[in-house]
Protein backbone atom coordinates (compact mmCIF):
# COMPACT_ATOMS: atom_id res chain seq x y z
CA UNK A 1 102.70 122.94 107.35
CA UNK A 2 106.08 122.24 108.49
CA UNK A 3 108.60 124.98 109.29
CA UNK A 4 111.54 122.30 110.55
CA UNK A 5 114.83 122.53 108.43
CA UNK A 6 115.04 120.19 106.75
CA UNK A 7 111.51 119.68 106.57
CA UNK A 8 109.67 116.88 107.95
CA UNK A 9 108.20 114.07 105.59
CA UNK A 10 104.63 114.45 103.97
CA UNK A 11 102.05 112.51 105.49
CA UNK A 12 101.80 110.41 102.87
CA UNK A 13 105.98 109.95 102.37
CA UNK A 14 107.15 106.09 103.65
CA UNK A 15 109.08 108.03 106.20
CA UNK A 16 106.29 109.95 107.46
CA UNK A 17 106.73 108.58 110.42
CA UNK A 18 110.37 110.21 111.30
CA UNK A 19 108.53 113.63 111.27
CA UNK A 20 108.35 115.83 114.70
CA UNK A 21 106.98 115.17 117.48
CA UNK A 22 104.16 117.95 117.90
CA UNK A 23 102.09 116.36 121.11
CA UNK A 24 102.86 113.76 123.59
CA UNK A 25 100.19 111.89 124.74
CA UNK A 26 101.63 108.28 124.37
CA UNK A 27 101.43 107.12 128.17
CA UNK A 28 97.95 108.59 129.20
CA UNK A 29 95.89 108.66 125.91
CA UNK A 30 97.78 106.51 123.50
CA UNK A 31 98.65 108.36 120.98
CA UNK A 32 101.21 110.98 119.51
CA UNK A 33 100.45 113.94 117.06
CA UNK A 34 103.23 114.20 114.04
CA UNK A 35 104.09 117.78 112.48
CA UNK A 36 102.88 116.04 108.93
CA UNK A 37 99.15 115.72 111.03
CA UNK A 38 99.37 112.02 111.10
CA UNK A 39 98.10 110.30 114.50
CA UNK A 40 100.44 107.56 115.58
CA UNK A 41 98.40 105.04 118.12
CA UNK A 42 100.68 103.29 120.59
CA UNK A 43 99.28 99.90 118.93
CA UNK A 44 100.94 100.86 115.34
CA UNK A 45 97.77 102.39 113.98
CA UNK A 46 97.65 105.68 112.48
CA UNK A 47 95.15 108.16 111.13
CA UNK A 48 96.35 110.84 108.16
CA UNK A 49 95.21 113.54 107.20
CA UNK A 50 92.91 113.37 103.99
């Protein structure tokens, strides 16, 4: 759950992506973790959450 104020979108919101950066991991893994749970993949792809 997000605690942000305002909070950040739901993972399944068209915005999701603007949510929080929770882990950096773009230049040596390629990928990100969102505070909504989704997994942004520095080729576009992303995984969220069921």
């Amino acid at each position: 759950m997000c605690h942000h104020v305002p909070a950040c979108p739901d993972a399944h919101d068209p915005h999701f992506n603007e949510a929080t950066l929770v882990a950096d991991h773009d230049v040596d893994q390629g990928w990100v973790l969102l505070c909504n749970g989704v997994i942004r993949f520095h080729d576009g792809g992303c995984l969220v959450p069921s």
